[in-house]
Protein backbone atom coordinates (compact mmCIF):
# COMPACT_ATOMS: atom_id res chain seq x y z
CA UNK A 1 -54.46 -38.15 -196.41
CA UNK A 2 -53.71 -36.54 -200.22
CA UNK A 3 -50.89 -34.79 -198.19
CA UNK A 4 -49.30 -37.55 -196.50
CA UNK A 5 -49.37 -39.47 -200.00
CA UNK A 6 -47.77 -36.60 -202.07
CA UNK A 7 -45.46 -36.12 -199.17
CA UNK A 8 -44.51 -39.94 -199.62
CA UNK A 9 -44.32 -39.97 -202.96
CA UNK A 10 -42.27 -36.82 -203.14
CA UNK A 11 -39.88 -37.94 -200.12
CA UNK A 12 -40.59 -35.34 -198.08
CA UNK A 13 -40.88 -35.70 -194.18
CA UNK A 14 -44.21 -36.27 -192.33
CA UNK A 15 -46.94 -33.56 -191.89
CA UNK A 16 -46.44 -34.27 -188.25
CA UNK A 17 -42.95 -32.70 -188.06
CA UNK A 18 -42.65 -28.98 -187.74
CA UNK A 19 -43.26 -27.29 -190.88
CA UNK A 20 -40.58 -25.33 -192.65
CA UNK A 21 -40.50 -21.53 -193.07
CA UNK A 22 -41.80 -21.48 -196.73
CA UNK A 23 -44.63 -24.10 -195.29
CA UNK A 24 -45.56 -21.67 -192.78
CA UNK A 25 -45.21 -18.64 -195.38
CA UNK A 26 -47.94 -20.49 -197.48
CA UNK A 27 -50.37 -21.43 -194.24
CA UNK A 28 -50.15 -17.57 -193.34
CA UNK A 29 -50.59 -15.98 -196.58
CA UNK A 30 -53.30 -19.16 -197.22
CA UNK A 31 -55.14 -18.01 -194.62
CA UNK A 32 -55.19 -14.40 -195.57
CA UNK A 33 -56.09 -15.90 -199.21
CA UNK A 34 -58.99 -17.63 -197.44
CA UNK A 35 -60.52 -14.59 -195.70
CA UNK A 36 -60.28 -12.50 -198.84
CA UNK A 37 -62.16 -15.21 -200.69
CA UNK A 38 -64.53 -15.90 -197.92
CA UNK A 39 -67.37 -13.50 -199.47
CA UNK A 40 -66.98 -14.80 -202.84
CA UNK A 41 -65.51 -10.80 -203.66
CA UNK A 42 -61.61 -11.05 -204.17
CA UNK A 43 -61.11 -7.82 -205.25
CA UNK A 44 -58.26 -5.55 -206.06
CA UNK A 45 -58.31 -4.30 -202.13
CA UNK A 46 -57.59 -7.17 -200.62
CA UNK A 47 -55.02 -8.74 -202.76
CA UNK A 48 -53.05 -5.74 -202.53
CA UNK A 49 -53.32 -6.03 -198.99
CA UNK A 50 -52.25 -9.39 -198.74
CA UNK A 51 -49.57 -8.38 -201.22
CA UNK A 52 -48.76 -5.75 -198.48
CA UNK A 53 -49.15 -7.97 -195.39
CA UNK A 54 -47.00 -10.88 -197.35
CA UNK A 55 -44.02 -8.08 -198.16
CA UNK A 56 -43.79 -6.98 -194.31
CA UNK A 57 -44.38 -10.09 -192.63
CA UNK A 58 -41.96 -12.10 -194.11
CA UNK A 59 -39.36 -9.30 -195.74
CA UNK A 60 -39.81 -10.61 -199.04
CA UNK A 61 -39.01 -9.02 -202.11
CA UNK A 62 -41.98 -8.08 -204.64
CA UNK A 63 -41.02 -11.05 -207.43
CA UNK A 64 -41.42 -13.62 -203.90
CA UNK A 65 -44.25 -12.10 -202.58
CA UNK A 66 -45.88 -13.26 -205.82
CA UNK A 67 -44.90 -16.71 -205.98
CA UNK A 68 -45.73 -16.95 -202.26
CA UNK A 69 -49.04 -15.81 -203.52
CA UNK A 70 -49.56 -17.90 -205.90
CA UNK A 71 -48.30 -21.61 -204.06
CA UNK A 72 -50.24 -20.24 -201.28
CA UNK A 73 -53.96 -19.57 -203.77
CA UNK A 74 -52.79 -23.43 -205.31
CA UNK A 75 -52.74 -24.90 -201.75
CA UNK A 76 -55.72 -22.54 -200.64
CA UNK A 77 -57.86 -24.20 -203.52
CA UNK A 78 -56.69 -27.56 -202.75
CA UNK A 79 -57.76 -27.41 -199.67
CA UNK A 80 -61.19 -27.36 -197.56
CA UNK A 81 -60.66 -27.17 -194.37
CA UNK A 82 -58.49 -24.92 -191.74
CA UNK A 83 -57.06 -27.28 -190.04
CA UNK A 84 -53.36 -28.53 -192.19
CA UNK A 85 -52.56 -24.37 -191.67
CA UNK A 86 -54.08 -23.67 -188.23
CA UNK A 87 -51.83 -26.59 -186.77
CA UNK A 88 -48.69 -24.91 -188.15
CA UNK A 89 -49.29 -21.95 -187.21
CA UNK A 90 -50.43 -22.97 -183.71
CA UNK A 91 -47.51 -25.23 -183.57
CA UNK A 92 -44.82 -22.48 -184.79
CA UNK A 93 -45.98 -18.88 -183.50
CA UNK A 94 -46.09 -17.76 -180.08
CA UNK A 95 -49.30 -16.25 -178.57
CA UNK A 96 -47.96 -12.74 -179.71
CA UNK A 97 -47.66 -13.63 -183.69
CA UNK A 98 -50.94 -15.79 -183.40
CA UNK A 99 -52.78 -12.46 -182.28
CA UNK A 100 -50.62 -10.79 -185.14
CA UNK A 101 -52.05 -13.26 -187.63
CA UNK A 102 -55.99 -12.71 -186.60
CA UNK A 103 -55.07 -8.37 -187.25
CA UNK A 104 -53.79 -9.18 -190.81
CA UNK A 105 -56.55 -11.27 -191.18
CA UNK A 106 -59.10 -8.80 -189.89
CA UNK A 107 -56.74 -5.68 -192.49
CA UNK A 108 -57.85 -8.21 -195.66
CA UNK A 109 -61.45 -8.86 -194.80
CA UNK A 110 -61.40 -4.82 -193.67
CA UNK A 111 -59.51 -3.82 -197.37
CA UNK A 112 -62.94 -3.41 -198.91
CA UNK A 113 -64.57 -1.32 -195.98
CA UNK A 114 -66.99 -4.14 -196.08
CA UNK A 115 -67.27 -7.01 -193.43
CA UNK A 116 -69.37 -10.21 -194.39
CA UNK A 117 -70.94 -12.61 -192.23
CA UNK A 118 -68.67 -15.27 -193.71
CA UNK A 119 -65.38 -12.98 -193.07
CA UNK A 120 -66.15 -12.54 -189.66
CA UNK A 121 -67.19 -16.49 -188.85
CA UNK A 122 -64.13 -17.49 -190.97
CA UNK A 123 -62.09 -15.25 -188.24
CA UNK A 124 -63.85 -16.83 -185.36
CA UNK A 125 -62.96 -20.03 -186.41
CA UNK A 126 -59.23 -19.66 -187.28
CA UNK A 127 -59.40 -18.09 -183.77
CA UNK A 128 -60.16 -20.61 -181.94
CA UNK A 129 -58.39 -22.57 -183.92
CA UNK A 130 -54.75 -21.25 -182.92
CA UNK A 131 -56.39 -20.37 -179.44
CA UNK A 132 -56.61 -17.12 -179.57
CA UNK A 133 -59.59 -15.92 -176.72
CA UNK A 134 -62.74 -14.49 -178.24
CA UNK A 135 -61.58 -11.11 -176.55
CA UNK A 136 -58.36 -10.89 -177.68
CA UNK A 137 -59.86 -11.18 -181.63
CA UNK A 138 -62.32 -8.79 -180.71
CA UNK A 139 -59.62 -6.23 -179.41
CA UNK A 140 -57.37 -6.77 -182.59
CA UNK A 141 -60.24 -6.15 -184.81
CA UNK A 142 -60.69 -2.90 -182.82
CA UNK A 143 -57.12 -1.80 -183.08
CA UNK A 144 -57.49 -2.68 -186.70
CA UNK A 145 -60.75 -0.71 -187.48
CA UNK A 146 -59.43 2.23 -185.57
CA UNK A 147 -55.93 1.81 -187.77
CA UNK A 148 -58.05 1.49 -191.03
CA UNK A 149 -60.48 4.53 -190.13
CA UNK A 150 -63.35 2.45 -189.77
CA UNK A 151 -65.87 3.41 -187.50
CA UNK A 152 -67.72 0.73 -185.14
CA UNK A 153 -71.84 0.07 -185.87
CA UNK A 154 -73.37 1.11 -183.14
């Protein structure tokens, strides 16, 4: 509702039209935000991952990549729940880049060789969110472990 008033007030166009690429810039790298933040331990690891992640995904130049950081951790605070990001994402990437999304999630929640509880429900959640099948996060995280050198519990 906050959105739909600041988008009113700002004359922007309606949350229900198809986001824009810098909107869908600051949902990805929001989410990524998110996960890193999930176990209350945002440490150097994962914002130079997401620093990484940013940089590739979206072929931004370093000086961008930091202000896409930083609208994206202003939005990410702002906000409580997944849903304003998982709708534009679900809404703009195919299947392919939605699977994409959950292995950059699962390379910030993995930059501190640590997985928490709370990283790995916040992954289950986003998704199902964007409907991406139980089995098909399970397999990224996988390719991402092996990737990262991680070795599965057993």
């Amino acid at each position: 509702m906050l959105g739909t008033l600041k988008s009113f007030l700002l004359g922007a166009t309606t949350e229900s039209e198809a986001p824009g690429p810098d909107d869908l810039q600051i949902a990805v790298v929001a989410l990524l935000i998110r996960a890193a933040t999930s176990d209350a331990n945002f440490g150097d690891e994962e914002r130079a991952a997401i620093r990484r992640i940013s940089a590739d995904s979206f072929g931004l130049p370093p000086e961008e990549v930091t202000e896409l950081i930083a609208a994206a951790e202003g939005e990410e605070a702002e906000t409580l729940d997944l849903h304003r990001w998982t709708q534009a994402i679900k809404a703009s990437y195919s299947e392919e880049d939605r699977v994409g999304l959950i292995e950059k999630m699962w390379e910030v929640v993995y930059a501190d060789g640590v997985l928490d509880d709370y990283e790995a429900n916040l992954l289950r959640r986003v998704a199902g969110l964007i409907y991406v099948p139980d089995r098909t996060c399970g397999q990224a995280r996988q390719r991402v472990m092996a990737r990262l050198g991680i070795a599965p519990k057993q």
